[in-house]
C-alpha atoms as a PDB file:
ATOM      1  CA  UNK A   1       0.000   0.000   0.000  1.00  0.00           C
ATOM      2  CA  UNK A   2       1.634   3.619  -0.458  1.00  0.00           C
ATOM      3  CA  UNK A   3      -0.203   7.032   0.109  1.00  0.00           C
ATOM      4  CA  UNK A   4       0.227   9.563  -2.628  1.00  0.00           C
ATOM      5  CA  UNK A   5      -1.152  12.825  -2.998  1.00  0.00           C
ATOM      6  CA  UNK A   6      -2.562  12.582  -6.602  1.00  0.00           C
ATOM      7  CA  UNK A   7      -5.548  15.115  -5.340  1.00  0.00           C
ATOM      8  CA  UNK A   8      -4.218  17.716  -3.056  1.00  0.00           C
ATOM      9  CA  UNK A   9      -6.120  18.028   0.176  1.00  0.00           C
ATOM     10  CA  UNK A  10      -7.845  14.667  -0.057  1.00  0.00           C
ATOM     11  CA  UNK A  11      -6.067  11.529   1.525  1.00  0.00           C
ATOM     12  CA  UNK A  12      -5.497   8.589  -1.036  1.00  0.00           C
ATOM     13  CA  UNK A  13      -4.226   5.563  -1.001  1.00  0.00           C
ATOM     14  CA  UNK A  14      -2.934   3.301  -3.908  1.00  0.00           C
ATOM     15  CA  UNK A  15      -3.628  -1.003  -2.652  1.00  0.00           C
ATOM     16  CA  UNK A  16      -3.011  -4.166  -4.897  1.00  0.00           C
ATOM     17  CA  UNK A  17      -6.066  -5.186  -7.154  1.00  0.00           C
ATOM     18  CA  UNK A  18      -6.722  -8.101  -4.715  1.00  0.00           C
ATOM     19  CA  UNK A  19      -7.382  -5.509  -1.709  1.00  0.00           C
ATOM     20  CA  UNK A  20      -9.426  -2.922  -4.301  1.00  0.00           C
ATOM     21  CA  UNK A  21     -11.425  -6.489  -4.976  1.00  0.00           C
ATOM     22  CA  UNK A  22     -12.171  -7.118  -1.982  1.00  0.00           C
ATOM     23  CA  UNK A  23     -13.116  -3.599  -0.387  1.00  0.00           C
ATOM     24  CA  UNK A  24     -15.604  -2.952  -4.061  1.00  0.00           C
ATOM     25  CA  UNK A  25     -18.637  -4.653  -3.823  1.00  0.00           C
ATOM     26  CA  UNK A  26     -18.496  -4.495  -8.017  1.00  0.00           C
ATOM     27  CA  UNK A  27     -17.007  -7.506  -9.363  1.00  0.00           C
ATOM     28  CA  UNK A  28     -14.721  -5.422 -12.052  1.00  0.00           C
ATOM     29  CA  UNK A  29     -14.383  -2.016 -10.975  1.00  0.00           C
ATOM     30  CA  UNK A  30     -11.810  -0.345 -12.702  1.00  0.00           C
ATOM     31  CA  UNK A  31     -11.642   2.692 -10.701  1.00  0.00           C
ATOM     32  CA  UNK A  32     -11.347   4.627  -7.685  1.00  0.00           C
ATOM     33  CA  UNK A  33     -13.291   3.327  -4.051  1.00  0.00           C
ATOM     34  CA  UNK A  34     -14.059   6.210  -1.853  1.00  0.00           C
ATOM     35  CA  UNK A  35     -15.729   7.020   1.612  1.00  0.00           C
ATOM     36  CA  UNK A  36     -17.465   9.591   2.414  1.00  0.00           C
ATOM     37  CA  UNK A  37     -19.182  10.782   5.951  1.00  0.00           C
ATOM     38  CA  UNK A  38     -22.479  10.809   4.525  1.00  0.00           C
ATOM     39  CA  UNK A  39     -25.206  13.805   6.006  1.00  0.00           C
ATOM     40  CA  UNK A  40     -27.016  12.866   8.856  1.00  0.00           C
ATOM     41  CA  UNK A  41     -29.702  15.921   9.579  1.00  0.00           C
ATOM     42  CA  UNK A  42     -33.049  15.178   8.251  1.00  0.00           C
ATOM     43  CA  UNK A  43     -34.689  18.116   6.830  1.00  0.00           C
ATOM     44  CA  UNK A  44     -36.153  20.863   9.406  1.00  0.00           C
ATOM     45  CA  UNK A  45     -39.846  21.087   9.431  1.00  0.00           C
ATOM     46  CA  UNK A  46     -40.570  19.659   5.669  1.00  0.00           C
ATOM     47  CA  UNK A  47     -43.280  20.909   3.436  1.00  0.00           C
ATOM     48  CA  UNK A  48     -43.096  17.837   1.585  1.00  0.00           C
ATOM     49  CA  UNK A  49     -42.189  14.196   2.134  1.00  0.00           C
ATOM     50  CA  UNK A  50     -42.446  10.270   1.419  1.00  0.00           C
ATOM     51  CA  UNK A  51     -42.206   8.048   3.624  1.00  0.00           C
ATOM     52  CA  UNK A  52     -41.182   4.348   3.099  1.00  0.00           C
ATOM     53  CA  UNK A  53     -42.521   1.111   5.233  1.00  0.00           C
ATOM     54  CA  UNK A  54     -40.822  -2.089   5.562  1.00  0.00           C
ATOM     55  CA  UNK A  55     -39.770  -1.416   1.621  1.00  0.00           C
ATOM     56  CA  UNK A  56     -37.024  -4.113   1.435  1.00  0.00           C
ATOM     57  CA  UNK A  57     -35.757  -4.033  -2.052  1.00  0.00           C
ATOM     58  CA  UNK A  58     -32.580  -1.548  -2.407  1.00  0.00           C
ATOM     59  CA  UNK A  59     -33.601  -0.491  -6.295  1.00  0.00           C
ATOM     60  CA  UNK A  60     -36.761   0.958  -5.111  1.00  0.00           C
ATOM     61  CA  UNK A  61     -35.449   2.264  -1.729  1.00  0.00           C
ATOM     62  CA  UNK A  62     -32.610   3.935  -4.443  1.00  0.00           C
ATOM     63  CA  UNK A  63     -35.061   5.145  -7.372  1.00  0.00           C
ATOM     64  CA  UNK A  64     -37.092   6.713  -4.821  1.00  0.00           C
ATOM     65  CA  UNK A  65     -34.294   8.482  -3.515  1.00  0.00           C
ATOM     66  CA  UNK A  66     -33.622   9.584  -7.011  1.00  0.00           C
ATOM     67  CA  UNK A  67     -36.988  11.054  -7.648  1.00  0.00           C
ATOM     68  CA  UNK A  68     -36.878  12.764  -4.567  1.00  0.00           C
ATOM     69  CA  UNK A  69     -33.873  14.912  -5.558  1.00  0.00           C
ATOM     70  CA  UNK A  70     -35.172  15.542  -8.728  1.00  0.00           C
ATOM     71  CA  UNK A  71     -38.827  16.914  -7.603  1.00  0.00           C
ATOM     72  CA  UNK A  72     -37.428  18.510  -4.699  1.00  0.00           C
ATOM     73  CA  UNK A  73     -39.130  16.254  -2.010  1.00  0.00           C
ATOM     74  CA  UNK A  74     -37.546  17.502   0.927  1.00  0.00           C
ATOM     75  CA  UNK A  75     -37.619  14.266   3.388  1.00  0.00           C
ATOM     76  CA  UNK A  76     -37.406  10.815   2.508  1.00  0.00           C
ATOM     77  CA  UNK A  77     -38.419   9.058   5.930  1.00  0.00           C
ATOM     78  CA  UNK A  78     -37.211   5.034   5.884  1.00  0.00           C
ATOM     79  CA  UNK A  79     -39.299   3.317   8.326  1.00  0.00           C
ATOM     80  CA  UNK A  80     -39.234   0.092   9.852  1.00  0.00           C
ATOM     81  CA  UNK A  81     -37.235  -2.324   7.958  1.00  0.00           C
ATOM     82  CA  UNK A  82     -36.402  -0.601   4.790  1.00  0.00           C
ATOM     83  CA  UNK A  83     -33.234  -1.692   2.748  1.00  0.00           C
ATOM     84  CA  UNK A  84     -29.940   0.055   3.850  1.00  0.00           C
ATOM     85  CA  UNK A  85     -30.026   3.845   2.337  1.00  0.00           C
ATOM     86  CA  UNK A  86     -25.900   3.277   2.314  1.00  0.00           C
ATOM     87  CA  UNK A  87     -25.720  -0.315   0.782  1.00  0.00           C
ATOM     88  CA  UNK A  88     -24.354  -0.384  -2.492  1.00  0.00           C
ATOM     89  CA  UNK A  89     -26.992  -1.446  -4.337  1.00  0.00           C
ATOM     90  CA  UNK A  90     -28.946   1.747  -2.696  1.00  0.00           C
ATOM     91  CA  UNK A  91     -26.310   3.648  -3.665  1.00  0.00           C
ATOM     92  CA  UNK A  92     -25.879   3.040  -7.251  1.00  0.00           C
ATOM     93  CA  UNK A  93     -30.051   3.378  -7.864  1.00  0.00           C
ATOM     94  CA  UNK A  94     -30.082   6.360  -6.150  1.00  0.00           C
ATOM     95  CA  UNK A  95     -27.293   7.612  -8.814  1.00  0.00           C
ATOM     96  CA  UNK A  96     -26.120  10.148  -6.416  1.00  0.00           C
ATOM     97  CA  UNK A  97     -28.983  11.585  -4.739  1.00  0.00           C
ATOM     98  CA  UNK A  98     -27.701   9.465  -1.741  1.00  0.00           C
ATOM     99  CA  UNK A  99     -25.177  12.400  -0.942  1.00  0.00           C
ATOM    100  CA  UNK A 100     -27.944  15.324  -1.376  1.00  0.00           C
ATOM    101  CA  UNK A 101     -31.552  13.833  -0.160  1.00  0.00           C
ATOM    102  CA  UNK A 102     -32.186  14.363   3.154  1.00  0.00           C
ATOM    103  CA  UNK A 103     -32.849  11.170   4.798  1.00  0.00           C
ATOM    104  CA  UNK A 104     -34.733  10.345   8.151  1.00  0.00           C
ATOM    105  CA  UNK A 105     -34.197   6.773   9.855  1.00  0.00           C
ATOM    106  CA  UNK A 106     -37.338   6.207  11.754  1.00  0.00           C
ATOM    107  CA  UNK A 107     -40.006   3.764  13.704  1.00  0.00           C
ATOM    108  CA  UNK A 108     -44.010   4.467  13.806  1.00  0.00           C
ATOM    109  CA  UNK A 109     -43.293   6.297  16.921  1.00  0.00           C
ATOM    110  CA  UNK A 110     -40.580   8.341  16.044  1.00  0.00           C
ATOM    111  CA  UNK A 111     -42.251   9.353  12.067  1.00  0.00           C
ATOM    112  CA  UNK A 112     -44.579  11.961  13.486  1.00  0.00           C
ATOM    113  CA  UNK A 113     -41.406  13.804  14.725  1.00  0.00           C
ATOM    114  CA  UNK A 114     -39.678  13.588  12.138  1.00  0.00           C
ATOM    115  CA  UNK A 115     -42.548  14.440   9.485  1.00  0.00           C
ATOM    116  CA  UNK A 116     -42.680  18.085  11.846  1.00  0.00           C
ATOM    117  CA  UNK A 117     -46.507  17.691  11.944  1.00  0.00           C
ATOM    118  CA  UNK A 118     -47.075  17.248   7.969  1.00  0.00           C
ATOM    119  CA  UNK A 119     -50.235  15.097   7.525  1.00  0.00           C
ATOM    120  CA  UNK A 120     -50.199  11.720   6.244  1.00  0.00           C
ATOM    121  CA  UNK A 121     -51.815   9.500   3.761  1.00  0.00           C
ATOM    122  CA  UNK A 122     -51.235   5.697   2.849  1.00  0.00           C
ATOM    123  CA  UNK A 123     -51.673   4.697  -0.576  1.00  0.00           C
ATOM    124  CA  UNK A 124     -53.669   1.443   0.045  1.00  0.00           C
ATOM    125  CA  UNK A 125     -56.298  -0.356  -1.536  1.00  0.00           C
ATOM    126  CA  UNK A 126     -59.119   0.518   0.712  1.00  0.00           C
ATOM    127  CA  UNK A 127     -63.046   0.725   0.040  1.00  0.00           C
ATOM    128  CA  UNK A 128     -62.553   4.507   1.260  1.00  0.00           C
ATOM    129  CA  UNK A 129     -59.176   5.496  -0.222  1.00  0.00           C
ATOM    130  CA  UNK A 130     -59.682   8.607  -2.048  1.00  0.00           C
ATOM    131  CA  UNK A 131     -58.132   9.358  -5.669  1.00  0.00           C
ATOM    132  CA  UNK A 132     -54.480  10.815  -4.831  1.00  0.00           C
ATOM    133  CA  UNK A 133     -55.534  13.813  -6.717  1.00  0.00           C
ATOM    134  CA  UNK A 134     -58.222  14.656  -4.454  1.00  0.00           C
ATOM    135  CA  UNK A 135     -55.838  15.206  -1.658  1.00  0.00           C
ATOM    136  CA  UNK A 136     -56.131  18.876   0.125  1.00  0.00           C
ATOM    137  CA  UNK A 137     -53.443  21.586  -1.334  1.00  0.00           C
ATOM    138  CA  UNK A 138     -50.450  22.514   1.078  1.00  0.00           C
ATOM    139  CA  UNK A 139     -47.880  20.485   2.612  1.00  0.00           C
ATOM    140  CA  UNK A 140     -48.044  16.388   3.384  1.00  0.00           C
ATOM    141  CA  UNK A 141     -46.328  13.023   3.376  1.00  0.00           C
ATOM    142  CA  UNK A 142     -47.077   9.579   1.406  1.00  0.00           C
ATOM    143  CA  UNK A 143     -46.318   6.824   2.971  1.00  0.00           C
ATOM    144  CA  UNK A 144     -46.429   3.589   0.409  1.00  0.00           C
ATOM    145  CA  UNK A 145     -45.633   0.288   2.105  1.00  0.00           C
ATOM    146  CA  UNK A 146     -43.411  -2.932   1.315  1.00  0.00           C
ATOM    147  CA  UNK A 147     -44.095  -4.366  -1.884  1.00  0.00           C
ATOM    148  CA  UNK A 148     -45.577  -7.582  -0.833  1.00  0.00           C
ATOM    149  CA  UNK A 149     -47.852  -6.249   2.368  1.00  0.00           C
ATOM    150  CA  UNK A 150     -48.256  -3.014   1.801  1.00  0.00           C
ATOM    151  CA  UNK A 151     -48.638  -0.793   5.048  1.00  0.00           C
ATOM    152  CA  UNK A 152     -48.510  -1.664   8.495  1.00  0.00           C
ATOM    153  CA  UNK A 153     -52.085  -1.650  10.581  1.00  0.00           C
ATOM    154  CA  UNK A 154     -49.579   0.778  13.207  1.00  0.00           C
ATOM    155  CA  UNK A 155     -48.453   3.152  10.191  1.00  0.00           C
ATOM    156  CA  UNK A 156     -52.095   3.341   8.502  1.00  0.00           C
ATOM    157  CA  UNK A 157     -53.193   4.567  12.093  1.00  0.00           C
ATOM    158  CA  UNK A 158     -51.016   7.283  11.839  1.00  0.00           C
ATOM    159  CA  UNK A 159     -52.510   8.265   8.407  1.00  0.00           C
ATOM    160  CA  UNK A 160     -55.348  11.145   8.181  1.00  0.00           C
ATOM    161  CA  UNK A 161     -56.616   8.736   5.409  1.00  0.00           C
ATOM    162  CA  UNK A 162     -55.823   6.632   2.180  1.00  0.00           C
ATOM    163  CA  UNK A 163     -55.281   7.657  -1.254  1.00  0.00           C
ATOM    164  CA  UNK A 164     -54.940   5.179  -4.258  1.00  0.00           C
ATOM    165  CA  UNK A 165     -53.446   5.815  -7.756  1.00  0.00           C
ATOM    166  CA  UNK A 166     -55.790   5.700 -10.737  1.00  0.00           C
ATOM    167  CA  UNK A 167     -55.397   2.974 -12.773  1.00  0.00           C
ATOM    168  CA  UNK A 168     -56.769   0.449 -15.003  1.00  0.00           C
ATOM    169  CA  UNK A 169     -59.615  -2.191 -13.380  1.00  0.00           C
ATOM    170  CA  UNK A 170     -57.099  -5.237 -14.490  1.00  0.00           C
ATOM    171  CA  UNK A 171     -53.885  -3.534 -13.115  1.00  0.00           C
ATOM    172  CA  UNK A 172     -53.479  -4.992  -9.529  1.00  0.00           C
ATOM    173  CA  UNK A 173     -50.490  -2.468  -8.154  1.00  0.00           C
ATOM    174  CA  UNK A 174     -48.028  -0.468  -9.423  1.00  0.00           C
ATOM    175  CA  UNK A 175     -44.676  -1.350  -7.711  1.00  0.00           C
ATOM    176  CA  UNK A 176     -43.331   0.772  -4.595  1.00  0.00           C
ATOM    177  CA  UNK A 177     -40.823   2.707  -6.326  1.00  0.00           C
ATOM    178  CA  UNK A 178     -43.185   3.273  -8.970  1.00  0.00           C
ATOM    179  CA  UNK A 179     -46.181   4.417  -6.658  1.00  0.00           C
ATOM    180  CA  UNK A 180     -43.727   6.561  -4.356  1.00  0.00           C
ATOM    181  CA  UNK A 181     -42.818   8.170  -7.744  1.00  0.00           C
ATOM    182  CA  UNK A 182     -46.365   9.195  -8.887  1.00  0.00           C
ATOM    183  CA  UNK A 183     -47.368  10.086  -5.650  1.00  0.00           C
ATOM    184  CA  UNK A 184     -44.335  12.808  -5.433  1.00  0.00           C
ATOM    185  CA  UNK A 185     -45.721  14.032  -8.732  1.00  0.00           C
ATOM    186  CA  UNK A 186     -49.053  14.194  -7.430  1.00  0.00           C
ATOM    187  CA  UNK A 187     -47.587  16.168  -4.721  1.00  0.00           C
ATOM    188  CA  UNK A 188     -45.376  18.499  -6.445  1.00  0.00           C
ATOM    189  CA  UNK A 189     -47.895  19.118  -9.383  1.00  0.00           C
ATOM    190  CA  UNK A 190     -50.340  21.899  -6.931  1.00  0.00           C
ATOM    191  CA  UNK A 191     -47.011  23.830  -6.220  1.00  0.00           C
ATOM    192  CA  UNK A 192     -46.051  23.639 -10.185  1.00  0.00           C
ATOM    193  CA  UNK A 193     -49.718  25.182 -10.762  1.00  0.00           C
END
């Protein structure tokens, strides 16, 4: 191993491909590995945010970090037992939103703090969800739940109600990055007028 200082400022270190294979989770990296001290401060009082339940697969946990960055969603709350924001799997779906979404680690009894008082709807298929689009103007969160079960009895009670996504009588459900996705539309489309 031998440090150089090919970047001024920033500490590097040159290894032997085994050790770069064995610290890269990508089977043939050819380039750097890096760490960084990720951000840990959720976002102060949020007008806007989705929250995640029990969602287990890192692509969706990653894409809807992804969509949150671009539409300006300013929390992303992970609740329960959500895939690992900082695996690498995460990492790479989220194509680098990881390092500028603000992120809240949460249970059902800590989401309510960390939502700053925002109301929240489930999307679930209930007899009395309303259409998504029928939701009251102003600030909220979404909560859409693990892919298999949907949201928890303890989460829904938490919800001011339940909202479901239009869609065709034979579709059954749309999957949870997918619905997380639409429903930040939904929510950024009253602000875009």
């Amino acid at each position: 191993m031998l440090w150089t200082d090919t970047w001024p400022g920033i500490p590097t270190l040159t290894v032997t491909p085994e050790i770069l294979d064995y610290v890269s989770p990508l089977k043939n990296g050819g380039g750097p590995v890096f760490s960084v001290k990720m951000r840990r401060e959720p976002a102060n009082r949020p007008r806007c945010a989705v929250v995640l339940e029990n969602v287990q697969d890192p692509g969706n946990v990653g894409t809807v970090l992804r969509t949150a960055d671009a539409f300006g969603i300013d929390l992303v709350a992970l609740c329960g037992a959500c895939a690992d924001p900082y695996s690498p799997k995460t990492v790479r779906a989220s194509m680098g939103a990881i390092f500028r979404q603000s992120i809240a680690l949460c249970t059902a009894d800590t989401l309510p703090a960390a939502l700053g008082g925002l109301p929240m709807y489930g999307a679930a298929l209930h007899t009395d969800s309303r259409d998504i689009r029928s939701l009251p103007a102003g600030g909220k969160a979404i909560a859409v739940g693990n892919e298999g079960r949907g949201l928890t009895e303890k989460l829904l009670s938490l919800c001011e109600g339940t909202v479901v996504i239009p869609m065709r009588p034979c579709a059954e459900s749309l999957n949870a990055g997918v619905a997380a996705a639409v429903a930040m539309w939904e929510m950024k489309r009253e602000w875009r007028g």
